[in-house]
C-alpha atoms as a PDB file:
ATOM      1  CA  UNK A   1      22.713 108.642 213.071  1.00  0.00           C
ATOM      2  CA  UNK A   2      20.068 108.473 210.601  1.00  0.00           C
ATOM      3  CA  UNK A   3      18.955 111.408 208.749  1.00  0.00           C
ATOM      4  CA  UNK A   4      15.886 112.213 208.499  1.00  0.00           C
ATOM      5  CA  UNK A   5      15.348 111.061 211.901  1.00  0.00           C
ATOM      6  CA  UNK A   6      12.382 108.102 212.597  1.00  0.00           C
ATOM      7  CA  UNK A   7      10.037 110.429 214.181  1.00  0.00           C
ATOM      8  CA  UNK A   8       9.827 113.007 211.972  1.00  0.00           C
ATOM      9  CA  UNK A   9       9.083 109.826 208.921  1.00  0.00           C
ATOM     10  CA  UNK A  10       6.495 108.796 211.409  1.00  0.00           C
ATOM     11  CA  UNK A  11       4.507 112.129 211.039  1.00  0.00           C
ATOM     12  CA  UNK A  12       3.950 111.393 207.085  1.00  0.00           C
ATOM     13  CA  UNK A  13       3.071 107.674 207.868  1.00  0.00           C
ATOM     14  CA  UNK A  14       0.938 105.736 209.932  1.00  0.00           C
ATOM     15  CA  UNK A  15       3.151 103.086 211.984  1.00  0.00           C
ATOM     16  CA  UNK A  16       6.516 102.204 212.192  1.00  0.00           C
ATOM     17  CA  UNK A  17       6.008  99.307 209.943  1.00  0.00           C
ATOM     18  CA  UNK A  18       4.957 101.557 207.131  1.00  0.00           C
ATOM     19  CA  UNK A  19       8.494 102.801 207.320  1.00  0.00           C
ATOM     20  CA  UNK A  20       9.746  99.982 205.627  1.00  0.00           C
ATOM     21  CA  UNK A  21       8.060  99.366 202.835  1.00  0.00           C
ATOM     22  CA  UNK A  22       7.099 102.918 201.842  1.00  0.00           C
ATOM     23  CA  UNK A  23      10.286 104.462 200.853  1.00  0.00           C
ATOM     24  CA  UNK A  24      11.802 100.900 199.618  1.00  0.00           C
ATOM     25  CA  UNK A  25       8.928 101.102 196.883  1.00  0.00           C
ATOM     26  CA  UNK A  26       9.446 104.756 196.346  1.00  0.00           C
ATOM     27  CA  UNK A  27      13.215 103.852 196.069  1.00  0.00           C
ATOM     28  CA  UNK A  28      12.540 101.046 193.674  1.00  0.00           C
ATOM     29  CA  UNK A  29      10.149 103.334 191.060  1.00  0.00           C
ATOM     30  CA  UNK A  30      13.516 106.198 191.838  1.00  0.00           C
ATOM     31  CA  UNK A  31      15.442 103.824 190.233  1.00  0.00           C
ATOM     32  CA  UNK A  32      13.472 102.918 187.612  1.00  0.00           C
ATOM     33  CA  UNK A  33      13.178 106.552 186.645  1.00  0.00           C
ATOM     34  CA  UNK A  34      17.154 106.767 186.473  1.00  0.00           C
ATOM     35  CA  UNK A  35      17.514 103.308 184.923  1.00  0.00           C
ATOM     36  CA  UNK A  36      14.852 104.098 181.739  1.00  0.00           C
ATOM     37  CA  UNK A  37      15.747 107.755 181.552  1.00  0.00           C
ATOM     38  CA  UNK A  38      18.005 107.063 178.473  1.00  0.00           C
ATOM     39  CA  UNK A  39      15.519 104.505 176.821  1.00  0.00           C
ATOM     40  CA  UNK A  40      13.265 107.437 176.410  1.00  0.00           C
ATOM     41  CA  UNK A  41      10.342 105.679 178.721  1.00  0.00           C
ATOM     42  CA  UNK A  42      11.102 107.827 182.171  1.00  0.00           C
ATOM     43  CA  UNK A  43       7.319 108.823 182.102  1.00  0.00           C
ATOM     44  CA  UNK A  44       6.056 105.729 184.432  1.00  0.00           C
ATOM     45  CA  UNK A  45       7.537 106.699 187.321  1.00  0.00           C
ATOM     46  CA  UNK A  46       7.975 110.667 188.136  1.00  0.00           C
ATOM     47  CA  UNK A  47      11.248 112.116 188.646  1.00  0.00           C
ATOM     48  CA  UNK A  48      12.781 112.546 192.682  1.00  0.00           C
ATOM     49  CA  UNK A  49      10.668 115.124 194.280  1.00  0.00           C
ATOM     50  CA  UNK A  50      13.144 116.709 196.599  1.00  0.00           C
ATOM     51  CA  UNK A  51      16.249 118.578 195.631  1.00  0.00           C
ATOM     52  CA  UNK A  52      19.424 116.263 197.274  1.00  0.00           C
ATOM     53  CA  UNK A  53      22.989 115.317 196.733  1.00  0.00           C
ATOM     54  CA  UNK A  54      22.776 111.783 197.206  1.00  0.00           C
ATOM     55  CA  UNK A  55      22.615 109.391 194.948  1.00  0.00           C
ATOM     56  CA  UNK A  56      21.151 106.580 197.100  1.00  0.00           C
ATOM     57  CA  UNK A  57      17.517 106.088 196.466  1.00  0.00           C
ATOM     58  CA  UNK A  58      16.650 105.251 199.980  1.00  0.00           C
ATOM     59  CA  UNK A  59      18.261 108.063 200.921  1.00  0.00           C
ATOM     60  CA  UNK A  60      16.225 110.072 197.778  1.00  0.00           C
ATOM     61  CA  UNK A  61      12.771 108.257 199.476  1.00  0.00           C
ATOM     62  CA  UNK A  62      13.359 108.802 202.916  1.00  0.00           C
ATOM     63  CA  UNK A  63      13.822 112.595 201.978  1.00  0.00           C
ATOM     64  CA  UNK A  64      10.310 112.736 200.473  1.00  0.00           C
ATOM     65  CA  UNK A  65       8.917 111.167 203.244  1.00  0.00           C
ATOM     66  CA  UNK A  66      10.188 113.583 205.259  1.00  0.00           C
ATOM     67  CA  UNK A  67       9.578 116.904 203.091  1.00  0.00           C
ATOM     68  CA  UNK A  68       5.829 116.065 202.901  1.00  0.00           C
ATOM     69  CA  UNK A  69       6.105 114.762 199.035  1.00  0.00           C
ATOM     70  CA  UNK A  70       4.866 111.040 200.428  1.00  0.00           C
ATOM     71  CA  UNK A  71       1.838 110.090 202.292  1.00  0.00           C
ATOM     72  CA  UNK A  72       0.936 106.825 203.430  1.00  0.00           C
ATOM     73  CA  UNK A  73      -1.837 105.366 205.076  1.00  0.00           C
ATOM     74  CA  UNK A  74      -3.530 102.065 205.837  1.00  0.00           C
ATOM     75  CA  UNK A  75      -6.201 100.899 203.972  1.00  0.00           C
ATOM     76  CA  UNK A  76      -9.171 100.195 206.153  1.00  0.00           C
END
């Protein structure tokens, strides 16, 4: 089963197809953050917002969604 579950993601965004490339773009700038943290340049991308034990960055993003730390919404 997938945690968090696909309806409560689908409060924070829009449409199911926001569900795909909102937390892979989150998950991208995640790693990014862990990948520069020990060049010193970690301040592009902020830190995870949510306090987890997993180190998968969907994961990481998917939490966010779900906590209320991401937002997305069409353009329009």
């Amino acid at each position: 089963m997938i945690k968090p579950r696909l309806d409560t993601l689908l409060e924070r965004v829009d449409s199911h197809y926001a569900c795909v490339p909102t937390p892979a773009k989150r998950a991208r700038q995640i790693h990014a953050y862990y990948h520069n943290l020990g060049e010193g340049t970690f301040h592009e991308y902020p830190p995870p917002m949510v306090e987890t034990g997993s180190k998968n960055y969907l994961k990481i993003a998917l939490d966010e969604i779900a906590a209320g730390k991401i937002k997305y919404e069409y353009r329009g």
